[in-house]
C-alpha atoms as a PDB file:
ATOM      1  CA  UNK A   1       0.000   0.000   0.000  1.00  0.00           C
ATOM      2  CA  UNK A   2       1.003   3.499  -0.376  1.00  0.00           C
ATOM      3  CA  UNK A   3       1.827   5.756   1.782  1.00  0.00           C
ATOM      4  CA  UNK A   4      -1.062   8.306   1.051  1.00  0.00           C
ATOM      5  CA  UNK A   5      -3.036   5.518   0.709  1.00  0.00           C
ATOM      6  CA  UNK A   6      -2.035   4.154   4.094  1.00  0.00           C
ATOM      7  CA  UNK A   7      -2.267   7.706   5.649  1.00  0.00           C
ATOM      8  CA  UNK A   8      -5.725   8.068   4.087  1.00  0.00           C
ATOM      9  CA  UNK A   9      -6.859   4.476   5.471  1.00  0.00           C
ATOM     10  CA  UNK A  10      -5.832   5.599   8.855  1.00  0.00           C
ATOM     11  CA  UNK A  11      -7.314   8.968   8.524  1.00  0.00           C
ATOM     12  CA  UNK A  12     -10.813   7.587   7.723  1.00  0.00           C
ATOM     13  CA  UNK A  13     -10.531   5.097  10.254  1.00  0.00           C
ATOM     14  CA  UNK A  14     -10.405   8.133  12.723  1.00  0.00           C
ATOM     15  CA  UNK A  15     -13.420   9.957  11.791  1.00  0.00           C
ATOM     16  CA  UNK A  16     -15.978   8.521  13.572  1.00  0.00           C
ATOM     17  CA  UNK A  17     -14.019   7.891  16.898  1.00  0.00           C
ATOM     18  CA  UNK A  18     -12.370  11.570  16.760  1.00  0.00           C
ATOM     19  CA  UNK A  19     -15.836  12.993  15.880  1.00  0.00           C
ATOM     20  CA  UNK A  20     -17.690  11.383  18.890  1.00  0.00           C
ATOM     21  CA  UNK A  21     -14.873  12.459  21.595  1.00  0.00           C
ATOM     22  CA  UNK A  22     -14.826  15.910  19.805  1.00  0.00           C
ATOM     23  CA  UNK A  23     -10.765  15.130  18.502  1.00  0.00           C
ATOM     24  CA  UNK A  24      -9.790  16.975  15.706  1.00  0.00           C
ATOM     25  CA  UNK A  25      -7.355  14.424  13.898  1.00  0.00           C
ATOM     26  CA  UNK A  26      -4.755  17.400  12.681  1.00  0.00           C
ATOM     27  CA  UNK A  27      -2.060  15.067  10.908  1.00  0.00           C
ATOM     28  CA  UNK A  28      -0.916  11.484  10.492  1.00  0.00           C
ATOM     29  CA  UNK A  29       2.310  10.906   8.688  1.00  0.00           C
ATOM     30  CA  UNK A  30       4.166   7.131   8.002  1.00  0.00           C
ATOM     31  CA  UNK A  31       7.731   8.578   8.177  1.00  0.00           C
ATOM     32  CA  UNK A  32      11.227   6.200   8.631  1.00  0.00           C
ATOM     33  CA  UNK A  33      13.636   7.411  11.536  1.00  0.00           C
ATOM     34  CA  UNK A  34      16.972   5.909  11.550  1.00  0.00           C
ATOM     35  CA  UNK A  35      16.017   1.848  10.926  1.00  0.00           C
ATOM     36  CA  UNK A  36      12.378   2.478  12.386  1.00  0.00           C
ATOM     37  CA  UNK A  37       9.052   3.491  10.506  1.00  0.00           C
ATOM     38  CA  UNK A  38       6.725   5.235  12.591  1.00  0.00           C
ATOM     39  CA  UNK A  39       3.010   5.890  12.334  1.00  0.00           C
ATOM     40  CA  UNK A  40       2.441   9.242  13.559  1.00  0.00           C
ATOM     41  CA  UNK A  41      -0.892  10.623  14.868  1.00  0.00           C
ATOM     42  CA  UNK A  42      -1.276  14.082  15.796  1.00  0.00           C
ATOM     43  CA  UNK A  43      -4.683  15.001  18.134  1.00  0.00           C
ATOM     44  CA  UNK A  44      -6.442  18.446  19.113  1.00  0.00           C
ATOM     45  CA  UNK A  45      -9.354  19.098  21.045  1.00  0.00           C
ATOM     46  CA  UNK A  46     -10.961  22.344  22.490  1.00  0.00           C
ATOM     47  CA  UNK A  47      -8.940  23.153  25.916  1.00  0.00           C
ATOM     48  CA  UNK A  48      -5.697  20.894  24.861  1.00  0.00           C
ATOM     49  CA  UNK A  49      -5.060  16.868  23.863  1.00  0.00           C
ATOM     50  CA  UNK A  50      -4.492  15.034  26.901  1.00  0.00           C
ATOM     51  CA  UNK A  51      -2.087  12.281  27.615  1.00  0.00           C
ATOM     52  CA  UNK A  52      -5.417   9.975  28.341  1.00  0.00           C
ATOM     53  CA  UNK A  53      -6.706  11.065  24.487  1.00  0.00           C
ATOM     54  CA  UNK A  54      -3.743   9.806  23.252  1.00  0.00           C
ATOM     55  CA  UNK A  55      -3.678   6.846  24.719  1.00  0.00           C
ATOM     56  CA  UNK A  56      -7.431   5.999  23.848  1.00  0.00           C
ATOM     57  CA  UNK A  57      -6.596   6.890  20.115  1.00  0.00           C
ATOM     58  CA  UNK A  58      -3.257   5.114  20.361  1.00  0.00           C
ATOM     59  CA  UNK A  59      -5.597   1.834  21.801  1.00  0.00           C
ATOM     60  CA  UNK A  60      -8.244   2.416  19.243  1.00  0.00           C
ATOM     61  CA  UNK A  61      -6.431   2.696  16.192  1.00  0.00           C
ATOM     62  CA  UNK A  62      -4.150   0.085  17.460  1.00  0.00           C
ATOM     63  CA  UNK A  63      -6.979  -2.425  17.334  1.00  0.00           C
ATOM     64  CA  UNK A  64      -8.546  -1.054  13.810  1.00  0.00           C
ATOM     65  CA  UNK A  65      -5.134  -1.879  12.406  1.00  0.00           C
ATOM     66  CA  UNK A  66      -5.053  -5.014  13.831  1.00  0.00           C
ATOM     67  CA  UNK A  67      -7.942  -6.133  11.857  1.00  0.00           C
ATOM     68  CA  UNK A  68      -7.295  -4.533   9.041  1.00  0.00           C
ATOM     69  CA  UNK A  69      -3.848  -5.361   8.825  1.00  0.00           C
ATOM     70  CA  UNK A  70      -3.112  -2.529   5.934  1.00  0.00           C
ATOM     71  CA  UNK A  71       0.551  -1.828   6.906  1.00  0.00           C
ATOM     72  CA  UNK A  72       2.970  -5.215   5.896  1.00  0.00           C
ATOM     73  CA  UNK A  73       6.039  -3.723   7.590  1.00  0.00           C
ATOM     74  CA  UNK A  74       7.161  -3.297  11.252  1.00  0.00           C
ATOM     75  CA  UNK A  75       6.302   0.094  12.443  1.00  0.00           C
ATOM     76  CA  UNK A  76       6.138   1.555  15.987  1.00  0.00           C
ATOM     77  CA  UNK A  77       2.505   4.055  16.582  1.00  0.00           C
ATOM     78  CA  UNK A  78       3.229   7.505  17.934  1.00  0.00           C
ATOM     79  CA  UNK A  79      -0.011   9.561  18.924  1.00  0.00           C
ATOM     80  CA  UNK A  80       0.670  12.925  20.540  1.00  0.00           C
ATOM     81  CA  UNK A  81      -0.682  16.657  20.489  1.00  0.00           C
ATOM     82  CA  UNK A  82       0.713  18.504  17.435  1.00  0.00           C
ATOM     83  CA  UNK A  83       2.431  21.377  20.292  1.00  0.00           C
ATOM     84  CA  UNK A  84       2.090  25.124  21.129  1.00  0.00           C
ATOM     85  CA  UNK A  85       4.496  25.288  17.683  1.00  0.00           C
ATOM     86  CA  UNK A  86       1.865  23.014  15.522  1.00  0.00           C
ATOM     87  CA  UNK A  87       2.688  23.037  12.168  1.00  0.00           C
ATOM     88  CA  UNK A  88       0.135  24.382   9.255  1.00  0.00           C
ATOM     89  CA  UNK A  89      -0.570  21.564   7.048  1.00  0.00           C
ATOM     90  CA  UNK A  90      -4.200  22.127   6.093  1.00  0.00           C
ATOM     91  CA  UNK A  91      -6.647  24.807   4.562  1.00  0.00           C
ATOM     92  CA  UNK A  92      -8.233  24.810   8.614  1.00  0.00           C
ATOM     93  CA  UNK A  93      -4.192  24.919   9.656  1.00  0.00           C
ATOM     94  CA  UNK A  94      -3.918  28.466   8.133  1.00  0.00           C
ATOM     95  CA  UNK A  95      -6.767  29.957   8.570  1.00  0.00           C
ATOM     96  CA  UNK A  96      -7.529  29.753  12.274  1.00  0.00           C
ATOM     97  CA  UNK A  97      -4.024  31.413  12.177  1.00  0.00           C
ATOM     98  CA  UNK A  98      -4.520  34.297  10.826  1.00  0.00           C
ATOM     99  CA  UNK A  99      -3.235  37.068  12.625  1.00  0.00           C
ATOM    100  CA  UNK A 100      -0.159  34.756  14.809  1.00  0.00           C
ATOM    101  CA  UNK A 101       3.189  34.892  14.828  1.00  0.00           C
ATOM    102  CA  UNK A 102       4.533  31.779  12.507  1.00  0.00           C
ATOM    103  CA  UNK A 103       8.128  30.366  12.408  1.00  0.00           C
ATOM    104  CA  UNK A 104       8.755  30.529   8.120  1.00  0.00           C
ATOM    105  CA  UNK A 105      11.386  28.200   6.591  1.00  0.00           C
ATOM    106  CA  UNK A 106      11.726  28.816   2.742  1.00  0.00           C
ATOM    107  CA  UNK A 107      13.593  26.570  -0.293  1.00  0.00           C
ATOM    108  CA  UNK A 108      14.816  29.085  -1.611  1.00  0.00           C
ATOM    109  CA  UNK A 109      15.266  32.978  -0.244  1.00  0.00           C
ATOM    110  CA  UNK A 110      13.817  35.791  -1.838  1.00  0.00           C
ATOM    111  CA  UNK A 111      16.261  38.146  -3.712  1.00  0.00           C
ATOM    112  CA  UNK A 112      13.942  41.360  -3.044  1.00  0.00           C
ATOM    113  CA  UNK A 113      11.215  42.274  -0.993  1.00  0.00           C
ATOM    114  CA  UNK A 114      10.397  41.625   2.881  1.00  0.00           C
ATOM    115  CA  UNK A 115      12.945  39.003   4.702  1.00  0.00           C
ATOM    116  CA  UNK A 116      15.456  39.157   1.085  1.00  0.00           C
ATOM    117  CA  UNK A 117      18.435  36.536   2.038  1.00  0.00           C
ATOM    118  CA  UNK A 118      16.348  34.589   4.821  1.00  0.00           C
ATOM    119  CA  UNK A 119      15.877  31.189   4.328  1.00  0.00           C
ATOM    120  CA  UNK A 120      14.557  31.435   7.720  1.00  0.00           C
ATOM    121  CA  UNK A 121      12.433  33.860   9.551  1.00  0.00           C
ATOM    122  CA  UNK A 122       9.385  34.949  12.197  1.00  0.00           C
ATOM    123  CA  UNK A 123       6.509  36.737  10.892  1.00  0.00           C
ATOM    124  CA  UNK A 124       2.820  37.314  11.348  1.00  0.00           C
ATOM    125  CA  UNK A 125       0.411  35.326   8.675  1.00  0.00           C
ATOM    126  CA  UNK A 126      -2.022  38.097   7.753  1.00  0.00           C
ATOM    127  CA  UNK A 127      -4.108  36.451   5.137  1.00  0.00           C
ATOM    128  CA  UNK A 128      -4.369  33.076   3.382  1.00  0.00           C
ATOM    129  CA  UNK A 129      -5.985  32.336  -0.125  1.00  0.00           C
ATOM    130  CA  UNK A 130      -6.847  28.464  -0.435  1.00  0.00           C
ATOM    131  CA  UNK A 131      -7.599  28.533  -3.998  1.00  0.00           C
ATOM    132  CA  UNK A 132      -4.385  29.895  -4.983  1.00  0.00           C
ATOM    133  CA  UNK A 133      -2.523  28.758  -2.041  1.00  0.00           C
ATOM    134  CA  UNK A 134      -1.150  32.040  -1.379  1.00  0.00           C
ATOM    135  CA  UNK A 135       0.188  32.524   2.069  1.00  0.00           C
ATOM    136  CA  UNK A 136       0.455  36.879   2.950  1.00  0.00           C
ATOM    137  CA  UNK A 137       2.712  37.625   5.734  1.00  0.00           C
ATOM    138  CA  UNK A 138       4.225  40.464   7.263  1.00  0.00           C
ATOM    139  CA  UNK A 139       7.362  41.910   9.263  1.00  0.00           C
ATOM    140  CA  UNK A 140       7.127  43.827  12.365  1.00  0.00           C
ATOM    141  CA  UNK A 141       7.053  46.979  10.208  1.00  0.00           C
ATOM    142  CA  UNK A 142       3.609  45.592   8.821  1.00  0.00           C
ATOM    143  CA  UNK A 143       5.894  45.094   5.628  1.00  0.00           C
ATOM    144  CA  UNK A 144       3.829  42.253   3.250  1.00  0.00           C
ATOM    145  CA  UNK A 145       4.550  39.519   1.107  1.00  0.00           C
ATOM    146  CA  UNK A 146       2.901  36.589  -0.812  1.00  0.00           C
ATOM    147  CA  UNK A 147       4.495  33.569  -1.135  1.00  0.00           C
ATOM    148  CA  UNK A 148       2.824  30.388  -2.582  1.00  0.00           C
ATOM    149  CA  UNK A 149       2.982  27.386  -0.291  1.00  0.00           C
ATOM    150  CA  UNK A 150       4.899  25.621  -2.930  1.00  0.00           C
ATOM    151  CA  UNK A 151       7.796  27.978  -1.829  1.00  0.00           C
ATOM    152  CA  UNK A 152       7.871  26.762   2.069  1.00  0.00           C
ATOM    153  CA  UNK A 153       9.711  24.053   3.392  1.00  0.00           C
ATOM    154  CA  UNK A 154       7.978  24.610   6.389  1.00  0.00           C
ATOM    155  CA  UNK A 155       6.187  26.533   8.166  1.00  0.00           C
ATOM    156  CA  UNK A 156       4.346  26.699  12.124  1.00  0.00           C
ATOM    157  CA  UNK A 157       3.125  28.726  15.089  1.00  0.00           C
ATOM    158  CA  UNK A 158       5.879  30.350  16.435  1.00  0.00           C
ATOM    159  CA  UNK A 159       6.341  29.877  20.416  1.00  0.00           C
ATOM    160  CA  UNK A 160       8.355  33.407  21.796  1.00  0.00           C
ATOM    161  CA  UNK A 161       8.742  33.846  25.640  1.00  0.00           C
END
């Protein structure tokens, strides 16, 4: 199988158990660290995803797997919260934050414009366009840009203290 097959499997499998606990199911990924492949499942609920929500999803999804059986290789199951520094993955991702401070890492630096030469910066995401997958965002001067998501390596809620 696939691995956006796999990840899709998974992700269906989730709906109706995230949907009656009131889980948002924010990412899963099927990633290889070092000699391991892990199944990772990332959880959010209103007022934080607790260490007992992950290990209910972690026992559910454990036993739909079992049955299923869609994954032929070893693999360990990782279910956590996604963190204060959640990456934006998603339409949803982007657009609940508007208006926050978001850690940027780019392919390729700009030659002109806001953050010219960074590869890496911190700025606030002041507007998102799904349809052309535009991402605005601005320095602390209230400088803007538009880059297309296409451009980012990365990008996710920036934690400051």
């Amino acid at each position: 199988m696939k691995k956006a097959e796999m990840i899709r499997l998974v992700e269906e499998c989730l709906k109706p158990f995230a949907a009656e606990r009131g889980y948002e199911i924010v990412d899963v990924d099927f990633v290889k660290e070092g000699s391991n492949w892990y199944l990772k499942v990332f959880g959010d609920k209103e007022g934080g995803f607790s260490i007992n929500d992950c290990v209910d999803t972690s026992h559910y999804l454990d036993e739909q797997l079992e049955k299923a059986d869609p994954i032929d290789i070893p693999y360990i199951l990782e279910v956590s919260s996604p963190g204060l520094d959640r990456p934006l993955k998603k339409d949803k991702d982007f657009a609940r934050s508007i208006d926050k401070l978001v850690e940027v890492k780019l392919f390729t630096p700009r030659k002109e414009g806001i953050f010219a030469g960074e590869k890496e910066f911190i700025a606030k995401l002041v507007a998102y366009d799904p349809e052309k997958q535009d991402v605005t965002l601005a320095d602390e001067d209230g400088s803007t840009g538009v880059w297309n998501r296409k451009e980012l390596a990365g990008i996710r809620l920036a934690v400051i203290f």
